[in-house]
C-alpha atoms as a PDB file:
ATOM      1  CA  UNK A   1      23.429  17.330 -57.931  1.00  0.00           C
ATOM      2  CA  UNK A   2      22.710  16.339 -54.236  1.00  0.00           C
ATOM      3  CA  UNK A   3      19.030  18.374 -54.378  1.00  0.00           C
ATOM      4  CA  UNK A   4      18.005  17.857 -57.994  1.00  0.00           C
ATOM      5  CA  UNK A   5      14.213  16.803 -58.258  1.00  0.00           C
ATOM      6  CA  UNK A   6      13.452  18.196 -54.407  1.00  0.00           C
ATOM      7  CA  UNK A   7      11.918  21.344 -53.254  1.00  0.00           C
ATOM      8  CA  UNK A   8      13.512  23.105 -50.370  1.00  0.00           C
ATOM      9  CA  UNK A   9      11.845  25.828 -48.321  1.00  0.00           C
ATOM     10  CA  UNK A  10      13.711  28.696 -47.298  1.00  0.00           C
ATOM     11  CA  UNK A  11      12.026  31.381 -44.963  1.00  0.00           C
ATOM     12  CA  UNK A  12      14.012  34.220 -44.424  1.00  0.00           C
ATOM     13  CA  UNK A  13      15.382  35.621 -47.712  1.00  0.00           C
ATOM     14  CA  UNK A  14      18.086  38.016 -46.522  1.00  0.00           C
ATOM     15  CA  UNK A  15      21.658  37.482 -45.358  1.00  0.00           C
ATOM     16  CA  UNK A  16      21.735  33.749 -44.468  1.00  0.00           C
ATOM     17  CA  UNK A  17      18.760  32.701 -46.475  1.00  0.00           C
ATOM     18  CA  UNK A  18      19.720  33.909 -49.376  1.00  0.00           C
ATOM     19  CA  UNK A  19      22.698  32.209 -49.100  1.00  0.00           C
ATOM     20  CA  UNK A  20      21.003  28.848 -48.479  1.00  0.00           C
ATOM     21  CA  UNK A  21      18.213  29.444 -50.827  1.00  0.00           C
ATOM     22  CA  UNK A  22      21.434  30.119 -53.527  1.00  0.00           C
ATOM     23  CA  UNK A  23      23.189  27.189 -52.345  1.00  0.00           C
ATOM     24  CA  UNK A  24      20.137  24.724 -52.794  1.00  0.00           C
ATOM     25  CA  UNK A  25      19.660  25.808 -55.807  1.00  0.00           C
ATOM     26  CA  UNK A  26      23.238  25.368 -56.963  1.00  0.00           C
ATOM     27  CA  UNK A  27      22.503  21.556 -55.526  1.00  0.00           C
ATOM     28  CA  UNK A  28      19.474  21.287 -57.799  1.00  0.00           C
ATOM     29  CA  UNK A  29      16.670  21.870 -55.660  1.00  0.00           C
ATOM     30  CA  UNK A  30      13.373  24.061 -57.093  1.00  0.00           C
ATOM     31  CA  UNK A  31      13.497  26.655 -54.146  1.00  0.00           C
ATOM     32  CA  UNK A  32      10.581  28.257 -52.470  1.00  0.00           C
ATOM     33  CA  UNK A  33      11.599  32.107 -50.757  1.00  0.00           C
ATOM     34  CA  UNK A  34       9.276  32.643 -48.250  1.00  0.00           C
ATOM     35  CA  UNK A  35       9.865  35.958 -46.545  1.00  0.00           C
ATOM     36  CA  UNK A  36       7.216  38.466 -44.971  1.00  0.00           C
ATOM     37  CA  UNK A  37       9.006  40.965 -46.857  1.00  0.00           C
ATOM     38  CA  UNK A  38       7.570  40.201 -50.416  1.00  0.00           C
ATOM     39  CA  UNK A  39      10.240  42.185 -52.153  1.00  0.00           C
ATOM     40  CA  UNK A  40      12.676  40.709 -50.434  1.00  0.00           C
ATOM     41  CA  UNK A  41      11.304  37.045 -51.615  1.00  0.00           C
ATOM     42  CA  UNK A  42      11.226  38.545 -55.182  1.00  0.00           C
ATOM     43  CA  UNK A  43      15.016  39.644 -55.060  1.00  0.00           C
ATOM     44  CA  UNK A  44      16.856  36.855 -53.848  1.00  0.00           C
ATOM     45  CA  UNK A  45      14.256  34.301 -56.313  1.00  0.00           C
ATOM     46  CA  UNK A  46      15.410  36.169 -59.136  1.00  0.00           C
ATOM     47  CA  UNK A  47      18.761  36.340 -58.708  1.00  0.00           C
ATOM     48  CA  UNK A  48      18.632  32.434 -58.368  1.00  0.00           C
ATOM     49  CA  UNK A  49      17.011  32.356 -61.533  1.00  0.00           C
ATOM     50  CA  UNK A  50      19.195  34.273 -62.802  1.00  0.00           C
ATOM     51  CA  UNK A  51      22.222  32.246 -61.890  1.00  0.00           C
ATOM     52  CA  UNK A  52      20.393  29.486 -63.741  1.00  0.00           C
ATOM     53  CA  UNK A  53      18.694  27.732 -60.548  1.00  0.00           C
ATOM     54  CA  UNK A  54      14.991  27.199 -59.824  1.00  0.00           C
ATOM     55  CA  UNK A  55      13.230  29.366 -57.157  1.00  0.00           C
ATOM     56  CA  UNK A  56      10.051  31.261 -57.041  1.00  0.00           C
ATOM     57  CA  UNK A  57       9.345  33.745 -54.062  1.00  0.00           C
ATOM     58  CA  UNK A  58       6.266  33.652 -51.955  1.00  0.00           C
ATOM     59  CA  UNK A  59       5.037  36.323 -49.265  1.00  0.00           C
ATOM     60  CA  UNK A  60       4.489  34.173 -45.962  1.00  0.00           C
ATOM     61  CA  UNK A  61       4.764  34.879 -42.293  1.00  0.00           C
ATOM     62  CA  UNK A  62       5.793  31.521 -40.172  1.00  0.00           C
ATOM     63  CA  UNK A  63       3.693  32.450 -37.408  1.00  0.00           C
ATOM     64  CA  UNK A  64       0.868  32.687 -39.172  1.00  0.00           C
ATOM     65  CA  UNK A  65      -0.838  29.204 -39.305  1.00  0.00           C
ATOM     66  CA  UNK A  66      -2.840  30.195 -43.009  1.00  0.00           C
ATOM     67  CA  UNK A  67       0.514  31.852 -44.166  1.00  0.00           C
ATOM     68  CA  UNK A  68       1.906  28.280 -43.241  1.00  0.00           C
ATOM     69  CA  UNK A  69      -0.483  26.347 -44.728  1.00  0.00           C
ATOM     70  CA  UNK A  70      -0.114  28.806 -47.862  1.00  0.00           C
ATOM     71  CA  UNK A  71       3.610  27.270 -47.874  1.00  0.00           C
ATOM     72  CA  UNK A  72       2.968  23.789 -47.423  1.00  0.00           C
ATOM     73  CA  UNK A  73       0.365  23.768 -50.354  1.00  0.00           C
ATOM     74  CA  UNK A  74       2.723  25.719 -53.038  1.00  0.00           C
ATOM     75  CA  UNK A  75       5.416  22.879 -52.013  1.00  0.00           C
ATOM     76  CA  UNK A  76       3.077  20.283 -52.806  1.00  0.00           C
ATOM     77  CA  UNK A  77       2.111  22.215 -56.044  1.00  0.00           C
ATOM     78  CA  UNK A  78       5.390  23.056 -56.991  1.00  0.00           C
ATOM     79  CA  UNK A  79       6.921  19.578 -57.638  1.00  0.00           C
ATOM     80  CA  UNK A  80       6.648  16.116 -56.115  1.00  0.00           C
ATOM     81  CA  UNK A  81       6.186  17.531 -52.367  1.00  0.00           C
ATOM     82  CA  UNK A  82       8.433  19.060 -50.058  1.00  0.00           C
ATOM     83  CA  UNK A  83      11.549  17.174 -49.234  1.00  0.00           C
ATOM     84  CA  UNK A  84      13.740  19.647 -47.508  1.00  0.00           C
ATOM     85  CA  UNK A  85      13.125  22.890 -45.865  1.00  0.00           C
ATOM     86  CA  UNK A  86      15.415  25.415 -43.773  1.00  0.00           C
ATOM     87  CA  UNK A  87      14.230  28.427 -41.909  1.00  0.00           C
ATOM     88  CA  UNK A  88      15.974  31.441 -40.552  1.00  0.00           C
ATOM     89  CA  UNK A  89      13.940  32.655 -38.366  1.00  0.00           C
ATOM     90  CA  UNK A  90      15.555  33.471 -35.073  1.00  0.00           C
ATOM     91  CA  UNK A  91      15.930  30.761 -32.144  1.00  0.00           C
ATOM     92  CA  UNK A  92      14.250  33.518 -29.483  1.00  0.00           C
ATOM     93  CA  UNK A  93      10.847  33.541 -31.335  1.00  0.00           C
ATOM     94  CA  UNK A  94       8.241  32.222 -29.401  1.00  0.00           C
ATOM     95  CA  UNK A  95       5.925  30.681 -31.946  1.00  0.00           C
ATOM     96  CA  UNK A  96       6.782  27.767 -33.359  1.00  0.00           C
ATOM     97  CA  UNK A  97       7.688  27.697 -37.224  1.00  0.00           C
ATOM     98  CA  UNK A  98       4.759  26.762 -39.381  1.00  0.00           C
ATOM     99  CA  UNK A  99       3.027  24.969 -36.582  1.00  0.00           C
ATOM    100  CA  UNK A 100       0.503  22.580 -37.492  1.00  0.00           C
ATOM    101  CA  UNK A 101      -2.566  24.323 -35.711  1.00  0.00           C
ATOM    102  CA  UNK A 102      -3.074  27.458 -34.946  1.00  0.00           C
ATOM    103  CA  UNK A 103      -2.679  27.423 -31.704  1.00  0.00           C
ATOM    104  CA  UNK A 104       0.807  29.427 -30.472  1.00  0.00           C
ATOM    105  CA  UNK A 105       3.159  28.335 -27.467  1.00  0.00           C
ATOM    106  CA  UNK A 106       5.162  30.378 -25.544  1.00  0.00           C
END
């Protein structure tokens, strides 16, 4: 397994998320759902569970620098640290994903 022992972060957790959240999973990886949509987090986390992967879903919006941080901190607690993420979020946003202050461009 290409992932196993490695936490991924996946914000967004409909549609193309899921299916990299899934996927990552499949590969090993303990994955973190991060969606604003709580429920949504909760849905696609259990049905990697279910499927016999690791995930756990967490309520975070990436332009919020505390929801960020929030993130960053469960990684760290979750395993070993963080050692891939992927994010959905849509190219024409103009805050940056999970920026390290809080401070917003654009």
């Amino acid at each position: 397994m290409r992932f196993e022992n490695r936490i991924a972060i996946v914000t967004g957790a409909w549609h193309i998320g899921r299916a990299i959240a899934a996927g990552l999973a499949a590969e090993g990886a303990h994955v973190l759902v991060a969606d604003i949509d709580a429920a949504a987090a909760k849905a696609t986390a259990d049905e990697i569970t279910v499927l016999a992967g690791s995930a756990e879903p967490l309520q975070a919006d990436v332009t919020d620098a505390a929801d960020c941080a929030h993130l960053i901190a469960a990684a760290g607690g979750a395993r070993e640290g963080a050692s891939t993420s992927s994010s959905t979020m849509p190219a024409s946003m103009s805050a940056p994903i999970c920026a390290t202050s809080p401070t917003r461009t654009g």
